[in-house]
Protein backbone atom coordinates (compact mmCIF):
# COMPACT_ATOMS: atom_id res chain seq x y z
CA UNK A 1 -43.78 58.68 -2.90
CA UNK A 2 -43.27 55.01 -2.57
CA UNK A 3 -40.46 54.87 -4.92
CA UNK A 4 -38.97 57.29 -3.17
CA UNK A 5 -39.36 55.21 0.19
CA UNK A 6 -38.30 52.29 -1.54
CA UNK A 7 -35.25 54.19 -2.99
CA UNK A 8 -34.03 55.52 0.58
CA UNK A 9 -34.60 51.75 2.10
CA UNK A 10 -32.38 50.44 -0.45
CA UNK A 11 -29.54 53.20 0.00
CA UNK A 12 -29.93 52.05 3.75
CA UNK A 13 -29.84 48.48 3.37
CA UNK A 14 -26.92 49.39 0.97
CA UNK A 15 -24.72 51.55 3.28
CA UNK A 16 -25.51 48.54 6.14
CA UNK A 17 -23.67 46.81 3.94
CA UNK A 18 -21.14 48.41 3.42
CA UNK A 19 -20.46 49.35 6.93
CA UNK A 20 -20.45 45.65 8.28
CA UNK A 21 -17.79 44.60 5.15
CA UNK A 22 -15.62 46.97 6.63
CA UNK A 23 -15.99 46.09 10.12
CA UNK A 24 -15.69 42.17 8.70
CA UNK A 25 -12.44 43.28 7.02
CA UNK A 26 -10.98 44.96 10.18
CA UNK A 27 -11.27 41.79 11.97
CA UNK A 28 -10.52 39.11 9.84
CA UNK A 29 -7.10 41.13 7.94
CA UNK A 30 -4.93 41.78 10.73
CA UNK A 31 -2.64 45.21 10.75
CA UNK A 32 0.42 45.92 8.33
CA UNK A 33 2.91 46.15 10.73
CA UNK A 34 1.88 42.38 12.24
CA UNK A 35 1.24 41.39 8.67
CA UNK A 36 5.26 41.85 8.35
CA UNK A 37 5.95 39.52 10.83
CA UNK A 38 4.72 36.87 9.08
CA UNK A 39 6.31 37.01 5.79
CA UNK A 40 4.70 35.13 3.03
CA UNK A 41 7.40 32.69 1.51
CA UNK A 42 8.16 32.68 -1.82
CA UNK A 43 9.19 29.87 -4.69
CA UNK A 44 11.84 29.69 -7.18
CA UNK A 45 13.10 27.59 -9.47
CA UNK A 46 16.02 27.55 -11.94
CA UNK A 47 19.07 25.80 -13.34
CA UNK A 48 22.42 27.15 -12.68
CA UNK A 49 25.69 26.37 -13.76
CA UNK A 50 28.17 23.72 -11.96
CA UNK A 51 30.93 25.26 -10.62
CA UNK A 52 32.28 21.81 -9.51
CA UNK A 53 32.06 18.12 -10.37
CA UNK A 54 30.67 17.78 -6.59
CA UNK A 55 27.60 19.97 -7.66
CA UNK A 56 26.71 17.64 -10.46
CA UNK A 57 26.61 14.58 -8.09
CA UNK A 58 24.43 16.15 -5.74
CA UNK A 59 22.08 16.89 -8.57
CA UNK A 60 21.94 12.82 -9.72
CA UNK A 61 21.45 11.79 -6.61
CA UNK A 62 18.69 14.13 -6.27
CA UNK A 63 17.19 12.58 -9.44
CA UNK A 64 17.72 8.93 -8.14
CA UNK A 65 15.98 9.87 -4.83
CA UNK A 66 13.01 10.95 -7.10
CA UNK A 67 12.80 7.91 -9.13
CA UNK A 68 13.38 5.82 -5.84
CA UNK A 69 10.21 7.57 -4.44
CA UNK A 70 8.09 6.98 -7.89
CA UNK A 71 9.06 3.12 -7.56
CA UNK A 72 7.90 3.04 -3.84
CA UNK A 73 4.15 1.77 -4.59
CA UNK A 74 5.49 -1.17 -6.65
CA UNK A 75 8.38 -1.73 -4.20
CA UNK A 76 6.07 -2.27 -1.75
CA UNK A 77 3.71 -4.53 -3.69
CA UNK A 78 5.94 -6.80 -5.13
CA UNK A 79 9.13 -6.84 -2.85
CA UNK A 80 7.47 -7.48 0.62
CA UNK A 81 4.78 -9.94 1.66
CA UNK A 82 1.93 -7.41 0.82
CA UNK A 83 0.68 -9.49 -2.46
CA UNK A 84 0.15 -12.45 -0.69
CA UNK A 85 -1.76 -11.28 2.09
CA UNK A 86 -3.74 -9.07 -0.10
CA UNK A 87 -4.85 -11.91 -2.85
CA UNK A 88 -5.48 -14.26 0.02
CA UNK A 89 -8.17 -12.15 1.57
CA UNK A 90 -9.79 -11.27 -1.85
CA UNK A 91 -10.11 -15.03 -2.09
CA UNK A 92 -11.76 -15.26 1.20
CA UNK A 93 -14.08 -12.63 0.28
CA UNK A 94 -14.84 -14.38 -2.42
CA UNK A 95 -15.73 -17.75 -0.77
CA UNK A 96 -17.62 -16.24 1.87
CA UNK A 97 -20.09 -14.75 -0.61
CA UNK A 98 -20.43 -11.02 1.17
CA UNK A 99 -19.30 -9.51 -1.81
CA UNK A 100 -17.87 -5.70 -0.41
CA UNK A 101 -17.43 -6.58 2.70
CA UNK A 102 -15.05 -6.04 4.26
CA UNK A 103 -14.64 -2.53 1.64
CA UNK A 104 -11.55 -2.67 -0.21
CA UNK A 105 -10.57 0.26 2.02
CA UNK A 106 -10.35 -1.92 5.51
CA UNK A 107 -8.69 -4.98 3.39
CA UNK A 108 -5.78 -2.65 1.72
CA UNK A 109 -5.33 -0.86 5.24
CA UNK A 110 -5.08 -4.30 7.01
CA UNK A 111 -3.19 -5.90 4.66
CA UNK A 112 -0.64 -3.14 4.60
CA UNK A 113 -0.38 -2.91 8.26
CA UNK A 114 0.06 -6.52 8.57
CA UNK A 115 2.97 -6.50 5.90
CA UNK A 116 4.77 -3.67 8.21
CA UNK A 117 4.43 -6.31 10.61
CA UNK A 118 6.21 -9.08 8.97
CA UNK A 119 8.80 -6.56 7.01
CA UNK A 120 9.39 -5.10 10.34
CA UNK A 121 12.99 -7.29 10.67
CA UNK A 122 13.69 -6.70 7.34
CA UNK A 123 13.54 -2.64 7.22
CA UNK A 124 15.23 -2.39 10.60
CA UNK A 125 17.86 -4.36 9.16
CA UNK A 126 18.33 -1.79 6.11
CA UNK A 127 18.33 0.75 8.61
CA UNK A 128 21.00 -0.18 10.87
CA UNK A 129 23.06 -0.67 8.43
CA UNK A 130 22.59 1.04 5.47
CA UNK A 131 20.44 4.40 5.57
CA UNK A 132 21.33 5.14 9.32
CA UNK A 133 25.30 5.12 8.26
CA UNK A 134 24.53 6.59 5.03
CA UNK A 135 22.70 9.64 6.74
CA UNK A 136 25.56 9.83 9.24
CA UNK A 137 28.28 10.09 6.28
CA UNK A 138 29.66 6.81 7.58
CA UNK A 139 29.38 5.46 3.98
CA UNK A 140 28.71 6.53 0.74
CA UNK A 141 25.53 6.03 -1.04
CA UNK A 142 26.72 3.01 -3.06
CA UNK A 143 27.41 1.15 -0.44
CA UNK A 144 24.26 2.31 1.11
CA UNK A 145 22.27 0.62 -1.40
CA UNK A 146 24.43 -2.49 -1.47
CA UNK A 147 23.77 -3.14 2.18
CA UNK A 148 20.26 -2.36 1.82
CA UNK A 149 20.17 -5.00 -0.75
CA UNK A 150 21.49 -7.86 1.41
CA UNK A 151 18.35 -8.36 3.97
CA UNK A 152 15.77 -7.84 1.13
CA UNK A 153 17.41 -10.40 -1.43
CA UNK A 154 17.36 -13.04 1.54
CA UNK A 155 13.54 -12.55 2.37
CA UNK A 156 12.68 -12.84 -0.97
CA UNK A 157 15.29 -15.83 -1.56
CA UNK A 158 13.54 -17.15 1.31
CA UNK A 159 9.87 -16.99 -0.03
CA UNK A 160 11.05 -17.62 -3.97
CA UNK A 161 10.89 -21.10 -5.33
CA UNK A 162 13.46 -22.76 -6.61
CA UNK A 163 11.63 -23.35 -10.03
CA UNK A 164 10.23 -19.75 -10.79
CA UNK A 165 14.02 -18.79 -10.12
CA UNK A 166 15.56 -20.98 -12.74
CA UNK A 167 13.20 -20.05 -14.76
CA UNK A 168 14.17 -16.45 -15.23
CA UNK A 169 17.60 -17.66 -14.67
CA UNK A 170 17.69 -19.89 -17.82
CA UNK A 171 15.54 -17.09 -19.16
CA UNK A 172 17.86 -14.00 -19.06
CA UNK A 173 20.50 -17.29 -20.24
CA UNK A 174 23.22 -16.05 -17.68
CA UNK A 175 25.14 -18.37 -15.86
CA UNK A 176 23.71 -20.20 -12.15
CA UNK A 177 24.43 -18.39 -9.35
CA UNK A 178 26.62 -19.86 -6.88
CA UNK A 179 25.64 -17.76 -3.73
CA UNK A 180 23.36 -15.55 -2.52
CA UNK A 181 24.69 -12.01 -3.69
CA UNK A 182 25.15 -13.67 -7.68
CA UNK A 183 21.37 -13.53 -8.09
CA UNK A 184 20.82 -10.57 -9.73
CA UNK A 185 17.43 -8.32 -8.47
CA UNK A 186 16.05 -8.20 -12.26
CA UNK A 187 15.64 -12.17 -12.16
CA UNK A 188 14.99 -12.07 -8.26
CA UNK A 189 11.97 -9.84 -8.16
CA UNK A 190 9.70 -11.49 -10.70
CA UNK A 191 10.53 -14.59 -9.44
CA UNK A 192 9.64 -13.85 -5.95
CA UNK A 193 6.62 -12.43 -7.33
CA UNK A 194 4.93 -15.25 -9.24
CA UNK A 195 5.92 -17.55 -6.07
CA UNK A 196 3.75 -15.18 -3.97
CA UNK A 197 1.19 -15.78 -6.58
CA UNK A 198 1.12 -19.56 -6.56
CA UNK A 199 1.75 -19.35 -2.77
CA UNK A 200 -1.32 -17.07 -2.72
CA UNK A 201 -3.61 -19.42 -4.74
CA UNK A 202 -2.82 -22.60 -2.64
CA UNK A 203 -3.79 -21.14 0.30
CA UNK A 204 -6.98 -19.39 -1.75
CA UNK A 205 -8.19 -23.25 -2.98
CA UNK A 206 -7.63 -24.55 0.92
CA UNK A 207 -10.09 -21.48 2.00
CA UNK A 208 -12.54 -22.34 -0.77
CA UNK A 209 -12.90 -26.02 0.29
CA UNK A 210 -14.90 -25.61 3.04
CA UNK A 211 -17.19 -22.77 2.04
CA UNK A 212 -17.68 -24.56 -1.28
CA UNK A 213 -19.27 -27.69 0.46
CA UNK A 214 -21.42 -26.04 2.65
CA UNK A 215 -22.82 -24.01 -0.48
CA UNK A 216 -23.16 -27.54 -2.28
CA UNK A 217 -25.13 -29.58 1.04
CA UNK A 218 -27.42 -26.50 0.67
CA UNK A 219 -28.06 -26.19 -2.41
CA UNK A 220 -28.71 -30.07 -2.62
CA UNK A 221 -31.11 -29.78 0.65
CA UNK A 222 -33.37 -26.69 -1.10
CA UNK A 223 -33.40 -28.67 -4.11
CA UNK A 224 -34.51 -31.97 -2.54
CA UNK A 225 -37.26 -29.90 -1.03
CA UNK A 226 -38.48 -28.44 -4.33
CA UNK A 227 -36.91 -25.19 -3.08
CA UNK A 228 -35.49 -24.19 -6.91
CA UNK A 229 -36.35 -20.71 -6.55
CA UNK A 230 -34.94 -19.36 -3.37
CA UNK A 231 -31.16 -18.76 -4.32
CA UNK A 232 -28.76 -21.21 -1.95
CA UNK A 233 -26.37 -17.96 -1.68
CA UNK A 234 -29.29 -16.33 0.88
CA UNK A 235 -29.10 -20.13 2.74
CA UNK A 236 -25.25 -21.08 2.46
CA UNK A 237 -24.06 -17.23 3.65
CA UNK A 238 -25.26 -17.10 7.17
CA UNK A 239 -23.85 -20.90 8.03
CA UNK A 240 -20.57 -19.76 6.13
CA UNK A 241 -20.07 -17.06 8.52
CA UNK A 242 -21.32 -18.95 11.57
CA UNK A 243 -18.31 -21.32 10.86
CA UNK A 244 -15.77 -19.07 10.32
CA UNK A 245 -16.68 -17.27 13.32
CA UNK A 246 -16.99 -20.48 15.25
CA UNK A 247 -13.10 -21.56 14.34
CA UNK A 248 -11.95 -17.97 14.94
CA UNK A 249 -11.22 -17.85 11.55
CA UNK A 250 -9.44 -14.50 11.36
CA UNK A 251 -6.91 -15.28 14.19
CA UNK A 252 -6.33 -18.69 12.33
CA UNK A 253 -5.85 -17.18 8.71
CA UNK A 254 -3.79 -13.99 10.25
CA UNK A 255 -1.60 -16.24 12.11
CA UNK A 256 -1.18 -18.97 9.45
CA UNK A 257 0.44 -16.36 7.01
CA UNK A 258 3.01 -14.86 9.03
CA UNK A 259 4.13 -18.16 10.20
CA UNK A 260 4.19 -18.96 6.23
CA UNK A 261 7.55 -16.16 5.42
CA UNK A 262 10.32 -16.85 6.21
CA UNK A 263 12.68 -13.65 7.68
């Protein structure tokens, strides 16, 4: 008898179930005919045959827009001001002792909004005049892309040291450029980057100056007072920060390195 009870409760439970899926199913799956008004897009890819030369340079410059768009990260790193910034506030990290903090996340964000900032000239520049006529058939892509070249070769000229540019100059053993648009972008761009670098690392030693002589009176004041255990970091961190706070450090470090490119 009590299988039998326990039998009909679980064909009850079991219809329940079933009766609610349905009801589920009538109100989440809407109707066929509205179903049709929404069509569900389909996908497909294949290679056909040119039927004209014009075809064929449609396709390449398809291809070229691709491989721009895969180069965009490293355009970005090592053709604007964005490797500077980003090395200088590592090093500030660094001398301030907080170790993550600020996360890499708010240091990459700020550093990247501050390099829109100072590129802001720059990429107006390219699109006045090169991807704004471009897009309005005014010009064809070559020219595009020589125009586009023009305001980004002179910030970097700008910002590139004389020295790192001979170097790949006498490097590559062509012959010295005599203006501007000689320089070639394969010397240009790894020249302009190793110039960030030094620039980067002067201005990383002139941060650590500071921070490194306050870490040295305290260490020398916990060690004249027999101190040696209690690490100098736990000391030296909180006066480190009351100092840079005090000078406004952030406005003065900000402001400091977009007065240091030149646009």
């Amino acid at each position: 008898m009590k299988y039998l009870l326990k039998l009909k409760n679980f064909r009850t439970l079991t219809y329940l179930a079933v009766l609610l899926s349905f009801l589920i199913s009538g109100f989440l799956i809407p109707d066929y005919a509205e179903a049709q008004q929404f069509p569900i897009p389909s996908i497909k890819i294949g290679i056909d045959k040119a039927s004209e030369p014009g075809d064929v340079a449609v396709a390449l410059e398809v291809i070229a827009l691709l491989t721009i768009l895969s180069l965009a990260p490293a355009i970005l790193i090592l053709m604007t001001s964005f490797t500077r910034i980003l090395i200088v506030f590592h090093f500030l990290r660094q001398a301030l002792g907080t170790q993550s903090t600020p996360p890499n996340q708010v240091v990459v964000g700020l550093t990247l909004f501050i390099t829109f900032f100072i590129m802001k000239p720059v990429w107006t520049d390219i699109y006045d005049n090169a991807l704004s006529p471009y897009l309005d058939e005014k010009i064809t892509y070559k020219k595009a892309f020589e125009n586009a070249q023009k305001p980004l070769r002179k910030f970097m000229l700008v910002n590139t040291r004389e020295k790192d540019l001979a170097l790949f100059v006498k490097s590559a053993k062509i012959d010295k450029p005599q203006t501007q648009d000689d320089v070639s972008l394969l010397v240009l761009i790894p020249a302009f980057v190793i110039s960030e670098l030094q620039t980067a690392f002067i201005i990383g030693f002139v941060i650590y100056v500071p921070f490194l002589i306050i870490d040295m009176v305290v260490a020398s004041v916990l060690l004249a007072m027999g101190m040696m255990m209690l690490p100098p970091v736990m000391i030296s961190l909180p006066f480190k920060l009351m100092l840079f706070v005090l000078v406004d450090g952030w406005n003065i470090l900000i402001g400091s390195m977009i007065k240091s490119f030149g646009v």
